[in-house]
PDB file of N, CA and C in Angstrom:
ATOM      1  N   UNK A   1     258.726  51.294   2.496  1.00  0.00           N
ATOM      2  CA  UNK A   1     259.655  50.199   2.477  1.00  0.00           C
ATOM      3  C   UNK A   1     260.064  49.874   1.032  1.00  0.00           C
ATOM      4  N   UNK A   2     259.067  49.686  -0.014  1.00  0.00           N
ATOM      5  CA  UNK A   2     259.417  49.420  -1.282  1.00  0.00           C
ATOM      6  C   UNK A   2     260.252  50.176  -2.032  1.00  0.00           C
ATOM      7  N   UNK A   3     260.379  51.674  -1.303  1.00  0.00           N
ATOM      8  CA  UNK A   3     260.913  53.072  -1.959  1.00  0.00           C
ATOM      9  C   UNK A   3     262.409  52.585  -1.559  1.00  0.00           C
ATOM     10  N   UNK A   4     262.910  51.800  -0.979  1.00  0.00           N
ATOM     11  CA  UNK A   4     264.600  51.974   0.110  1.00  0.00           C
ATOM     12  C   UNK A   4     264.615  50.692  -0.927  1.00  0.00           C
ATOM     13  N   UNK A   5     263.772  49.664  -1.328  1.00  0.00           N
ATOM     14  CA  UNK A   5     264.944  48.511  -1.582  1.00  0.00           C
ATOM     15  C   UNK A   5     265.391  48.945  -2.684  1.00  0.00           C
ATOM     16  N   UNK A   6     265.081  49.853  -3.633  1.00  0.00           N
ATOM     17  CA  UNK A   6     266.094  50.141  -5.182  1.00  0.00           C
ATOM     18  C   UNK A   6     265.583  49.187  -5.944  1.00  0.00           C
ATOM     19  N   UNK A   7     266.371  49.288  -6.917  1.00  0.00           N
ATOM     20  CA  UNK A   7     266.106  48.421  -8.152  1.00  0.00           C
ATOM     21  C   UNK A   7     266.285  46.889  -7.854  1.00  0.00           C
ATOM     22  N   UNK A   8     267.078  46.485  -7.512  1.00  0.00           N
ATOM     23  CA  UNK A   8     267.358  44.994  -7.039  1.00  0.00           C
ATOM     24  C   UNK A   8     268.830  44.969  -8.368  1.00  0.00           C
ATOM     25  N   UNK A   9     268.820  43.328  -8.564  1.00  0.00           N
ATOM     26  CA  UNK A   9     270.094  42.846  -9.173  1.00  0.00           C
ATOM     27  C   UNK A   9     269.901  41.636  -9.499  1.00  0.00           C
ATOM     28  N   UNK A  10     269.988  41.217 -10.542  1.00  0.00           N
ATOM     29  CA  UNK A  10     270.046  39.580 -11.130  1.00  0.00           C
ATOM     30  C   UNK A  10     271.007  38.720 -10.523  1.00  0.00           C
ATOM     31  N   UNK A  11     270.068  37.820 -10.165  1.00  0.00           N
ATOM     32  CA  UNK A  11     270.710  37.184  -9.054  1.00  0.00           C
ATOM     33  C   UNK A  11     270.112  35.222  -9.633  1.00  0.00           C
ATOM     34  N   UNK A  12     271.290  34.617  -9.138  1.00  0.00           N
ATOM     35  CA  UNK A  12     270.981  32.880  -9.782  1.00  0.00           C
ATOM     36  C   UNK A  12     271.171  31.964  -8.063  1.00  0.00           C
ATOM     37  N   UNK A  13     270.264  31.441  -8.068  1.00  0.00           N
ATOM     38  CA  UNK A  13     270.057  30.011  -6.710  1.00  0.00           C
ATOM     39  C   UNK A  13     269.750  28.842  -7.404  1.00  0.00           C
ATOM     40  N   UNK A  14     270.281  27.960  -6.479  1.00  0.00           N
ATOM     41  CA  UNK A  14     269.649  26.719  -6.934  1.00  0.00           C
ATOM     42  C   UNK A  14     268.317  26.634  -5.724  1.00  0.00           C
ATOM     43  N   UNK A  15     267.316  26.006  -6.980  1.00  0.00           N
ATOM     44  CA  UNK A  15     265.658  25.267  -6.059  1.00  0.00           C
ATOM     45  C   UNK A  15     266.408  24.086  -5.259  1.00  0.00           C
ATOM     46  N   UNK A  16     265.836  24.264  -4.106  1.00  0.00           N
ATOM     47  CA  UNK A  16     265.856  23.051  -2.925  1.00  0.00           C
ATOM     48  C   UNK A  16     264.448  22.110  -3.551  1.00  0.00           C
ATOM     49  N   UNK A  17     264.627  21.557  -4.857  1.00  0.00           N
ATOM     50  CA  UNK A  17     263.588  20.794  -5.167  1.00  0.00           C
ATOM     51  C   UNK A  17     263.636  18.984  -4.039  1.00  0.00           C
ATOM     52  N   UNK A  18     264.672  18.831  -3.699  1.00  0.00           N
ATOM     53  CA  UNK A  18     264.843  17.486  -2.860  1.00  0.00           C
ATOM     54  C   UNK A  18     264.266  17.837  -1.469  1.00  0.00           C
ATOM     55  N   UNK A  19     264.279  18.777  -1.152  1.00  0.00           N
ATOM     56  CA  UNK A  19     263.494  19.083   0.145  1.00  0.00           C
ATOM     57  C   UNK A  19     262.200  19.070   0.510  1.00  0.00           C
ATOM     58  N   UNK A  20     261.322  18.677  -0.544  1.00  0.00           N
ATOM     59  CA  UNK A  20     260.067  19.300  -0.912  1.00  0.00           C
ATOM     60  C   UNK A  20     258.899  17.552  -0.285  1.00  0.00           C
ATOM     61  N   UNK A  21     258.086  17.666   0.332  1.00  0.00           N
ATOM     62  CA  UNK A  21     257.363  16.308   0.703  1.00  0.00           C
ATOM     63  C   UNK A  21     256.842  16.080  -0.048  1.00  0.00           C
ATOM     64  N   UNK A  22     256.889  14.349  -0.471  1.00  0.00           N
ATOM     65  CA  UNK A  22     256.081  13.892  -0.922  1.00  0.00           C
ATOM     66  C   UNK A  22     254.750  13.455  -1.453  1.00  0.00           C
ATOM     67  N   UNK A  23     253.932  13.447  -1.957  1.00  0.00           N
ATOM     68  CA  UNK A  23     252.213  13.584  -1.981  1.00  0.00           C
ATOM     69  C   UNK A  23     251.781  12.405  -0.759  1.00  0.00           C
ATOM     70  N   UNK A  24     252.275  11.560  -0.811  1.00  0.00           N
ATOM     71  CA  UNK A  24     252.505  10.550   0.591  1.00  0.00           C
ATOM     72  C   UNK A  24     252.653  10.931   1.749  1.00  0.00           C
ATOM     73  N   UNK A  25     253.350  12.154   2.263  1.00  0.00           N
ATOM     74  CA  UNK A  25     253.497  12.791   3.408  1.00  0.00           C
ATOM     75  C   UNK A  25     252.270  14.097   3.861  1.00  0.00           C
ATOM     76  N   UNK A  26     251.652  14.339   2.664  1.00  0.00           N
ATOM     77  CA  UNK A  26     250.932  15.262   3.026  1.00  0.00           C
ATOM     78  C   UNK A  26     249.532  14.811   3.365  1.00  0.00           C
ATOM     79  N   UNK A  27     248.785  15.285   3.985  1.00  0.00           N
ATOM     80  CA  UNK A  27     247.099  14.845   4.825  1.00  0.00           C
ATOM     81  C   UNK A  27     246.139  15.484   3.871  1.00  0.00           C
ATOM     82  N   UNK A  28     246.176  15.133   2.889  1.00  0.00           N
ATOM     83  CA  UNK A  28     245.261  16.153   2.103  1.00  0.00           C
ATOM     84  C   UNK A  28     243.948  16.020   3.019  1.00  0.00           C
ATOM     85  N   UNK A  29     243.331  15.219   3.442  1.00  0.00           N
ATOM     86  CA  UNK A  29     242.263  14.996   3.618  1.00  0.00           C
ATOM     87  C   UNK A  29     242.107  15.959   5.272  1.00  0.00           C
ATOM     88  N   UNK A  30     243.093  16.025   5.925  1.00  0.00           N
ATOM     89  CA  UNK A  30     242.913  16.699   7.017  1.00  0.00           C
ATOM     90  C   UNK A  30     242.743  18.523   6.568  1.00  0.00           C
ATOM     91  N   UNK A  31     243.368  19.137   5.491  1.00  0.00           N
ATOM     92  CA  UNK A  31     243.381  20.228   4.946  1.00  0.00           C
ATOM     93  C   UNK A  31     241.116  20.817   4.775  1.00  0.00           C
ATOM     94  N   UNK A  32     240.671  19.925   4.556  1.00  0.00           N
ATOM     95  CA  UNK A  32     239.110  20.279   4.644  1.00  0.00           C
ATOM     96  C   UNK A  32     238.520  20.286   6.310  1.00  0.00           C
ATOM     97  N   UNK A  33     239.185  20.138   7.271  1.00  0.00           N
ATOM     98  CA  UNK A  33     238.692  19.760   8.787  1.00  0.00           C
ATOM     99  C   UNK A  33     238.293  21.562   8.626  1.00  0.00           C
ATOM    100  N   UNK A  34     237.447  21.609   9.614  1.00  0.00           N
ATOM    101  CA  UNK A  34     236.852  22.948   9.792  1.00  0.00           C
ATOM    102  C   UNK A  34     238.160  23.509  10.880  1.00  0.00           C
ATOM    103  N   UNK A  35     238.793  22.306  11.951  1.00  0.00           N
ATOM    104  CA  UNK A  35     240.166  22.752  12.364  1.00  0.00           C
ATOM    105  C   UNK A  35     241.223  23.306  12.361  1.00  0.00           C
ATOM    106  N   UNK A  36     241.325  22.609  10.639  1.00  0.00           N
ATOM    107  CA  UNK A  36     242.546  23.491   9.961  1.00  0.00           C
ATOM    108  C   UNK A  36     242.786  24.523   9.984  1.00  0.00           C
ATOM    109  N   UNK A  37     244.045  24.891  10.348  1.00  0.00           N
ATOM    110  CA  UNK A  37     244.679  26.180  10.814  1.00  0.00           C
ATOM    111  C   UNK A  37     245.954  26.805   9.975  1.00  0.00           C
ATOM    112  N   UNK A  38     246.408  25.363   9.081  1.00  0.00           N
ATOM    113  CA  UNK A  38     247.648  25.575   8.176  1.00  0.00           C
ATOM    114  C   UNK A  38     246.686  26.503   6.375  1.00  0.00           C
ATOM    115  N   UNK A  39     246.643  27.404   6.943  1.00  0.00           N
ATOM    116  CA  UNK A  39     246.125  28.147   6.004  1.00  0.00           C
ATOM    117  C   UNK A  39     246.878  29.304   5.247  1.00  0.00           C
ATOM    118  N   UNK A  40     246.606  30.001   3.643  1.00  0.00           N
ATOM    119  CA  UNK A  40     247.350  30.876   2.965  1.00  0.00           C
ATOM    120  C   UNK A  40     246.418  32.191   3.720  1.00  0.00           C
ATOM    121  N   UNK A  41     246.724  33.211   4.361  1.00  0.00           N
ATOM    122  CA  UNK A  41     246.412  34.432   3.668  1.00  0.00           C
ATOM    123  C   UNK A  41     247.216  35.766   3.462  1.00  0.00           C
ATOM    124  N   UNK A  42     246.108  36.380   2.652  1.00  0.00           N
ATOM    125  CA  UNK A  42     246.629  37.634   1.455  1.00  0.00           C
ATOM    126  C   UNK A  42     246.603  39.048   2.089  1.00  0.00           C
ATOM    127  N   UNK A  43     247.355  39.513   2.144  1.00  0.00           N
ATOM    128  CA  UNK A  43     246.986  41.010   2.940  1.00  0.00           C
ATOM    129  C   UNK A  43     247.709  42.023   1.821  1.00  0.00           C
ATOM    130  N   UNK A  44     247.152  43.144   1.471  1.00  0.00           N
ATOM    131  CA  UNK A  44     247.712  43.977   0.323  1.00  0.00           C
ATOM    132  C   UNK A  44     247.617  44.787   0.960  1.00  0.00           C
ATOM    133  N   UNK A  45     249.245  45.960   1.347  1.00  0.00           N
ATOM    134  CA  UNK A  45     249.534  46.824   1.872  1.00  0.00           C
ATOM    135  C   UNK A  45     250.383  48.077   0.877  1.00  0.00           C
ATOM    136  N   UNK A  46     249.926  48.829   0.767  1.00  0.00           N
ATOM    137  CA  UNK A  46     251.101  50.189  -0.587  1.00  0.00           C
ATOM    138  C   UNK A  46     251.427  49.050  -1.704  1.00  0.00           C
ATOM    139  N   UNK A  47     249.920  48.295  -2.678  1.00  0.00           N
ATOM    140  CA  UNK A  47     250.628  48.194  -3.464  1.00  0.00           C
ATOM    141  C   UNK A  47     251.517  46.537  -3.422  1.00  0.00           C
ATOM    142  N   UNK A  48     251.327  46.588  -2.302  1.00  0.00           N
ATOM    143  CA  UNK A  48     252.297  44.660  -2.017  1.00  0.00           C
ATOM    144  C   UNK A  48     251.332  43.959  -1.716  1.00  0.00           C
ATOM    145  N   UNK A  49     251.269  42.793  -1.843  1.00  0.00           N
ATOM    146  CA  UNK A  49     251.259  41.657  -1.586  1.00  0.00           C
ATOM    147  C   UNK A  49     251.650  40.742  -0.869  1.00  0.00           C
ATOM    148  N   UNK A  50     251.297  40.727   0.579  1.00  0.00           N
ATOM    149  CA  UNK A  50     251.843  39.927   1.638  1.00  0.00           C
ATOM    150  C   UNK A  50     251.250  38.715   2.119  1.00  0.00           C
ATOM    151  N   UNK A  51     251.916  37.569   1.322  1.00  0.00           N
ATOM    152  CA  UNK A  51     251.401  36.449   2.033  1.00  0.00           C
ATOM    153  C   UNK A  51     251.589  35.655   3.282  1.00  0.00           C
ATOM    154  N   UNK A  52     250.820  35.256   4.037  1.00  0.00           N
ATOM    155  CA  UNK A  52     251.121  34.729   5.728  1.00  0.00           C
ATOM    156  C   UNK A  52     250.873  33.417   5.615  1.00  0.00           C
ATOM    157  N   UNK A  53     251.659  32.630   6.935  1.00  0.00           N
ATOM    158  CA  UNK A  53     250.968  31.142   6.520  1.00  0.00           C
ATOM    159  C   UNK A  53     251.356  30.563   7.773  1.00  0.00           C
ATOM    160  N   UNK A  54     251.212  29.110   7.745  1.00  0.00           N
ATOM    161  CA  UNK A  54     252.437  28.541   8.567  1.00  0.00           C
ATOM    162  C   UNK A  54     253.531  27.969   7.545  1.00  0.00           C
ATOM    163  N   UNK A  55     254.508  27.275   8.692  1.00  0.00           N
ATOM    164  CA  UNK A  55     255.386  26.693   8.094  1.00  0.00           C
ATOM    165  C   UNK A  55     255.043  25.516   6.990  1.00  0.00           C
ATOM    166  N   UNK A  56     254.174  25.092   7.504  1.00  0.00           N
ATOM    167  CA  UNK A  56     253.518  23.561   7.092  1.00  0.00           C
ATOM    168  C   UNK A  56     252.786  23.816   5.835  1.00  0.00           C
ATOM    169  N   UNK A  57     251.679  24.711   5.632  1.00  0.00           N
ATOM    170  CA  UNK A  57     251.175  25.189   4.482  1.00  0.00           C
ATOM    171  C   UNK A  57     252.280  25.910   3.449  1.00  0.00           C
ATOM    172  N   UNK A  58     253.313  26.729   3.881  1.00  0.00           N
ATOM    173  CA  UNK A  58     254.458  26.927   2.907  1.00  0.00           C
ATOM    174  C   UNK A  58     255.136  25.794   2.544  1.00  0.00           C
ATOM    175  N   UNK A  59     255.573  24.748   3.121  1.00  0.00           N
ATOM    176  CA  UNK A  59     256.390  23.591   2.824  1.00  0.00           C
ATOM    177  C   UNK A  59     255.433  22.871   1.831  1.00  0.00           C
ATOM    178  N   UNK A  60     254.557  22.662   2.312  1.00  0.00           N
ATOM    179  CA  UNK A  60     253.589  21.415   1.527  1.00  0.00           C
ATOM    180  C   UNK A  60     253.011  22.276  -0.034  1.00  0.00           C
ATOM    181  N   UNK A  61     252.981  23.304   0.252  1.00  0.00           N
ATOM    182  CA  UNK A  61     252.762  24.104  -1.272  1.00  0.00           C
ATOM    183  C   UNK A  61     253.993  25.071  -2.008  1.00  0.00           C
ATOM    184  N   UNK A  62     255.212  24.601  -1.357  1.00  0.00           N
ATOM    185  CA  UNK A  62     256.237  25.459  -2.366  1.00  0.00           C
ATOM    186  C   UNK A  62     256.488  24.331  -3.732  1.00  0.00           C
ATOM    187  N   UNK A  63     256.128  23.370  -4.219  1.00  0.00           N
ATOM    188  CA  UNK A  63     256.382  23.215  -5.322  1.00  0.00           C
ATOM    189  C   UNK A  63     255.693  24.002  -6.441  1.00  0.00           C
ATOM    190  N   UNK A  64     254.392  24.598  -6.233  1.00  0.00           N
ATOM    191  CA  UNK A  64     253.860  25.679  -7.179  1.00  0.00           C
ATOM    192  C   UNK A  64     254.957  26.448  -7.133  1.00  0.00           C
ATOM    193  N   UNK A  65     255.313  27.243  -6.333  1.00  0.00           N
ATOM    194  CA  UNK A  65     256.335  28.338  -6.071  1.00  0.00           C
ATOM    195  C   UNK A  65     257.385  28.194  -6.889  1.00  0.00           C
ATOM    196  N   UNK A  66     258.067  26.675  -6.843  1.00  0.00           N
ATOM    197  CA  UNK A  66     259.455  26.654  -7.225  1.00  0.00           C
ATOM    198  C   UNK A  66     259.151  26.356  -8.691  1.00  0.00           C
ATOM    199  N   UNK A  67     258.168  25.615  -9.281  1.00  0.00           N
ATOM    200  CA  UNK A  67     257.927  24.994 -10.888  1.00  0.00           C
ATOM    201  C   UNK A  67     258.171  26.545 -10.831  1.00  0.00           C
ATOM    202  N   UNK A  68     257.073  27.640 -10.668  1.00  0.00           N
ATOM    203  CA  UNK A  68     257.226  28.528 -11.442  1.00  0.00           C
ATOM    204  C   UNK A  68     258.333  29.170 -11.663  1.00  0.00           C
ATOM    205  N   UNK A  69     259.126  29.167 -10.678  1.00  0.00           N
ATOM    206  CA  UNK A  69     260.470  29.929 -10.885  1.00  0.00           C
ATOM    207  C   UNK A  69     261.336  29.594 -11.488  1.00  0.00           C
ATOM    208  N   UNK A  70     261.685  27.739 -11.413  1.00  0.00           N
ATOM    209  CA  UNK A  70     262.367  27.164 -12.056  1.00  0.00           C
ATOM    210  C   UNK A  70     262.227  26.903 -13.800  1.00  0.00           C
ATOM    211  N   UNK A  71     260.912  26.791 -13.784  1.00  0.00           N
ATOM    212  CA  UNK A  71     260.670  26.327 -15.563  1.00  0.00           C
ATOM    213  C   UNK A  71     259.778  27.811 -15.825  1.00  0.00           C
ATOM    214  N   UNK A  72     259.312  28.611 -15.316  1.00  0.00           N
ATOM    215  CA  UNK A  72     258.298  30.044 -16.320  1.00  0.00           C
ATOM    216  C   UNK A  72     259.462  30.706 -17.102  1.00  0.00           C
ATOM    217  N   UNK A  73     261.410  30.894 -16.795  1.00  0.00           N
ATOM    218  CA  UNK A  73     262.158  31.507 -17.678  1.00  0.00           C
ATOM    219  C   UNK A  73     261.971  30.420 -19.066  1.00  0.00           C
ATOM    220  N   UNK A  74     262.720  29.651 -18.788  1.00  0.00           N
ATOM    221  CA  UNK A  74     262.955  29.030 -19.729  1.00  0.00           C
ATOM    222  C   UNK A  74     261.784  28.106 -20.913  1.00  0.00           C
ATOM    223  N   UNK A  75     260.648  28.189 -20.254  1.00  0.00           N
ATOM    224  CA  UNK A  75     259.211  28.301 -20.992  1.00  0.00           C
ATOM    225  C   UNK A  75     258.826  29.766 -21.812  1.00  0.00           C
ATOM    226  N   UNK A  76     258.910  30.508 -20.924  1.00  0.00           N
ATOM    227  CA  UNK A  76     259.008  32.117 -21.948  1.00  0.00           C
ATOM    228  C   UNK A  76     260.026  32.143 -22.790  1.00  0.00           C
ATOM    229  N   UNK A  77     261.416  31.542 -22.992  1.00  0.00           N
ATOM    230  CA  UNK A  77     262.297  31.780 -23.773  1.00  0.00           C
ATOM    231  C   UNK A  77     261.754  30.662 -25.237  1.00  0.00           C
ATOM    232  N   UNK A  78     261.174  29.464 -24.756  1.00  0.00           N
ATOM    233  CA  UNK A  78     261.216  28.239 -25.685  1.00  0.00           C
ATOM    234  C   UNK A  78     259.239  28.672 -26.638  1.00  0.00           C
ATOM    235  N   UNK A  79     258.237  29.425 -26.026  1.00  0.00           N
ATOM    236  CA  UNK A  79     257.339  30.046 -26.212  1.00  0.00           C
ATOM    237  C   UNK A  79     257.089  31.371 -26.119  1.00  0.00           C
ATOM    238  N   UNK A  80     257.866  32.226 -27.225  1.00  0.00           N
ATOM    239  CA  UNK A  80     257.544  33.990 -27.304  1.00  0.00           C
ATOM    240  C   UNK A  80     256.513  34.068 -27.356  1.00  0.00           C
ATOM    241  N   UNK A  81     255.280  33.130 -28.018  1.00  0.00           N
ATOM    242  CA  UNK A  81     254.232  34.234 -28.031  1.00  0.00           C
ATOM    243  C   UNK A  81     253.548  33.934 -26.946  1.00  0.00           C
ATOM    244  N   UNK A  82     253.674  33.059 -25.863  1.00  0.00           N
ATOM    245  CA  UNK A  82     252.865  33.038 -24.719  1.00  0.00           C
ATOM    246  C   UNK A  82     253.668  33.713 -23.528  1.00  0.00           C
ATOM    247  N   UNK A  83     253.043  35.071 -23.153  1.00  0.00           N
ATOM    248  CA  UNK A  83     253.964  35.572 -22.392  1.00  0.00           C
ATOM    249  C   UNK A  83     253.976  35.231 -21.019  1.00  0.00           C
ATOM    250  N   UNK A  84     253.228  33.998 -20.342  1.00  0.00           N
ATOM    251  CA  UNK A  84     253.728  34.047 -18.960  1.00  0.00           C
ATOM    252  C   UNK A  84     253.373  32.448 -18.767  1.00  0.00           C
ATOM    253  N   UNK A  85     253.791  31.890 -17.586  1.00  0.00           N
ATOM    254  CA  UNK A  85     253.836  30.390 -17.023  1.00  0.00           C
ATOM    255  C   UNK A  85     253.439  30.937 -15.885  1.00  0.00           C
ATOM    256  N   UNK A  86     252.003  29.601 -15.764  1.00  0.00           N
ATOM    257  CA  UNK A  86     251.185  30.018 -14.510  1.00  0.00           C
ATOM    258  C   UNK A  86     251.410  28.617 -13.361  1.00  0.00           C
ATOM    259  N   UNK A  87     250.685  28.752 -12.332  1.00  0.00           N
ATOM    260  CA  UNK A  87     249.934  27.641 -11.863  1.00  0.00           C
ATOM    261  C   UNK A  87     249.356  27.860 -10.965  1.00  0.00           C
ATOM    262  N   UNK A  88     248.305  27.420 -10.286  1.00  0.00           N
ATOM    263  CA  UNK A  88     247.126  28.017  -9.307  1.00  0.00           C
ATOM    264  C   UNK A  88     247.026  27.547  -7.901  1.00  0.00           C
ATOM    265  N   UNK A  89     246.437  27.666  -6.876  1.00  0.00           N
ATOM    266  CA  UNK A  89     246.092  27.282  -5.914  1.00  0.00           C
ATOM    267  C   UNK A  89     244.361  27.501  -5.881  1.00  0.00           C
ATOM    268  N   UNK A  90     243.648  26.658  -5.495  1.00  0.00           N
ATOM    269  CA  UNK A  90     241.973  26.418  -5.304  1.00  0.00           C
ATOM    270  C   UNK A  90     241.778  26.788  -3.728  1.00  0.00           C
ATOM    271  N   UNK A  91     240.472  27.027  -3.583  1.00  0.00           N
ATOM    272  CA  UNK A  91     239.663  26.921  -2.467  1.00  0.00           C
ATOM    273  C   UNK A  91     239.202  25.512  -2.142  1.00  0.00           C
ATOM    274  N   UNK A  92     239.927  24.945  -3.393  1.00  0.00           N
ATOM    275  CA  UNK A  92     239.220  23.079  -2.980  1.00  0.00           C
ATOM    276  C   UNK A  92     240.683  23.112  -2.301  1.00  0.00           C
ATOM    277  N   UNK A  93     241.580  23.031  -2.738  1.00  0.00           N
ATOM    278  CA  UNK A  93     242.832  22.511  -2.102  1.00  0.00           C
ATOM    279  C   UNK A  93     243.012  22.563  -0.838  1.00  0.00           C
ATOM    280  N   UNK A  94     242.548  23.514   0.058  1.00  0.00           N
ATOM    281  CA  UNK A  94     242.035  23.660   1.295  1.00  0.00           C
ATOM    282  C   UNK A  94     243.284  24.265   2.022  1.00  0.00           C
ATOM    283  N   UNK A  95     243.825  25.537   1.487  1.00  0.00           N
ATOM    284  CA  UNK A  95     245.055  25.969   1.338  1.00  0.00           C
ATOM    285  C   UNK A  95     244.790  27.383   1.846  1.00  0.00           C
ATOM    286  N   UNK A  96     243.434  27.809   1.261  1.00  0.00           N
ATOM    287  CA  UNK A  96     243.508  29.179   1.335  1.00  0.00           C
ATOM    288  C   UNK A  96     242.868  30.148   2.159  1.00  0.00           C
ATOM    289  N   UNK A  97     242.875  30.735   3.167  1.00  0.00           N
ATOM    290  CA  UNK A  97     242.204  30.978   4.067  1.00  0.00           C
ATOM    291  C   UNK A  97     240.951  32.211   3.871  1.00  0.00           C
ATOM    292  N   UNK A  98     241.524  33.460   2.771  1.00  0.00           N
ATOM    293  CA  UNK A  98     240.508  34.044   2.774  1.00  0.00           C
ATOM    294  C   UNK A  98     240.554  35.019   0.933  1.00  0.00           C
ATOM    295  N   UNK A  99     240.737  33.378   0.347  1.00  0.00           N
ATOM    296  CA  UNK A  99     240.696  33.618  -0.673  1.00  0.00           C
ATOM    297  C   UNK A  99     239.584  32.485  -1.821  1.00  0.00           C
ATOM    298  N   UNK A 100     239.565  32.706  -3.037  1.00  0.00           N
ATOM    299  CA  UNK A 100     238.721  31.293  -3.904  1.00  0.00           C
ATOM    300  C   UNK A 100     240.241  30.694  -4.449  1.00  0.00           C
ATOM    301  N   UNK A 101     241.147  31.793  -5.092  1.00  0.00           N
ATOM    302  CA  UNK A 101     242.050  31.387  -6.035  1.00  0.00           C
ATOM    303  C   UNK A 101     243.280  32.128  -5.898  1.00  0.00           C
ATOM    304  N   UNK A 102     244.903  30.911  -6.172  1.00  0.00           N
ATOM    305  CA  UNK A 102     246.128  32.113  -5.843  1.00  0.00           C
ATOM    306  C   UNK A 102     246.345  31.656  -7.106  1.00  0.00           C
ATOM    307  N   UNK A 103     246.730  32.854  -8.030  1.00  0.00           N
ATOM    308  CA  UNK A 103     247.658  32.257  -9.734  1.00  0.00           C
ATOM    309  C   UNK A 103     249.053  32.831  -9.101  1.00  0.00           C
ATOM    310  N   UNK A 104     249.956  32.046  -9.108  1.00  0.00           N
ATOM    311  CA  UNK A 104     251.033  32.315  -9.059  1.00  0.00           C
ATOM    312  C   UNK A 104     251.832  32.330 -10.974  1.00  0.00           C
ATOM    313  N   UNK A 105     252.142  33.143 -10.839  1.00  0.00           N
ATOM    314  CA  UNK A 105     252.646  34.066 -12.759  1.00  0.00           C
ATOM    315  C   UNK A 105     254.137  34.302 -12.861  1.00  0.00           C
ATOM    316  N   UNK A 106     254.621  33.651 -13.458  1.00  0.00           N
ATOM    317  CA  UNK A 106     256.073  34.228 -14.280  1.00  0.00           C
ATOM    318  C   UNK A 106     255.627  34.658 -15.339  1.00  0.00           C
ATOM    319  N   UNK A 107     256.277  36.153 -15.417  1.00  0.00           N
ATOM    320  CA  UNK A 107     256.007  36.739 -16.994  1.00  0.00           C
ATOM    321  C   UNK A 107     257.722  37.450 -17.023  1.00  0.00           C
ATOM    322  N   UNK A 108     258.210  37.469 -18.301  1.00  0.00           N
ATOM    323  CA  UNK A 108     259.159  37.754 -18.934  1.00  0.00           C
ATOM    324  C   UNK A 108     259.227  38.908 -18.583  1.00  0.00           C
ATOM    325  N   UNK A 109     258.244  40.099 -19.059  1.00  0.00           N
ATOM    326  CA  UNK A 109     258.545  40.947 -18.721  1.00  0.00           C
ATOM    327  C   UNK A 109     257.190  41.832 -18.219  1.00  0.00           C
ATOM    328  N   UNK A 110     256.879  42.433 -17.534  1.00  0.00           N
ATOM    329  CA  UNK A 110     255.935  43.301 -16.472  1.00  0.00           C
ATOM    330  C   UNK A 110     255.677  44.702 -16.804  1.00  0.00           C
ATOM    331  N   UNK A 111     254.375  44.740 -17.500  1.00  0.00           N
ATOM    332  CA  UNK A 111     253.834  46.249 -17.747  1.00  0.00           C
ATOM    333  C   UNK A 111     252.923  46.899 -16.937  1.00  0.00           C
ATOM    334  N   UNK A 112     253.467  47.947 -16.723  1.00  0.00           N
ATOM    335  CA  UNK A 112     252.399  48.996 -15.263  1.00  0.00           C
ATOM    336  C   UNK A 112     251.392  49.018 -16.078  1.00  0.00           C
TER     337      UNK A 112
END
C-alpha cells in the first residue's frame, strides 16, 4: 500500500481548533474505570503505524495532534537548533490501551 501512494504533495488546511471539547466536557475521571473502552491502540504493519480508537478517544485527544501540526513548523523555523516539537500521551491519561507512552513529533526534516 505505501509503495502506490508516491511521493505525496504539499498541501495547506485549516485546524478545526473550535471543534475541539472543552476540559469541562471531558470525564477524565471515568477514563481510569477498568470499563473503559475509549482507548488508543498501536498496531505496526510494513513499517506503518496504525492507530485505532474510538471516536470519543480521537475527539477528546486531537488537540495533541493539532498543537503539533499547527505550531511544530513554525517552532522549527523560529528554533534551528532544536530539531523537532513534541507532545506526549501517558498511561496515566488513561488513553492508551496497549501502550506506557505516545510522543507525537514534528521534525523539519526526517532521516532513515
Amino acid at each position: 500500500m505505501r509503495g502506490r501512494l508516491g511521493s505525496g504533495r504539499p498541501q495547506t488546511v485549516d485546524l478545526p481548533w473550535a471543534g475541539l471539547p472543552d476540559d469541562a466536557a471531558i470525564d477524565y475521571e471515568a477514563r481510569h474505570h477498568r470499563e473503559n473502552r475509549d482507548l488508543f491502540h498501536q498496531h505496526l504493519h510494513a513499517e506503518t503505524l496504525f492507530m485505532t480508537g474510538s471516536a470519543k478517544v480521537f475527539r477528546e485527544t486531537a488537540g495533541h495532534f493539532l498543537e503539533v501540526a499547527g505550531e511544530g513548523p513554525g517552532y522549527i523555523r523560529a528554533h534551528p537548533s532544536d530539531r523537532h516539537f513534541c507532545t506526549e500521551l501517558h498511561s496515566l491519561d488513561g488513553v492508551l490501551g496497549n501502550a506506557r507512552e505516545l510522543h507525537i513529533e514534528h521534525c523539519d526534516q526526517w532521516d532513515s
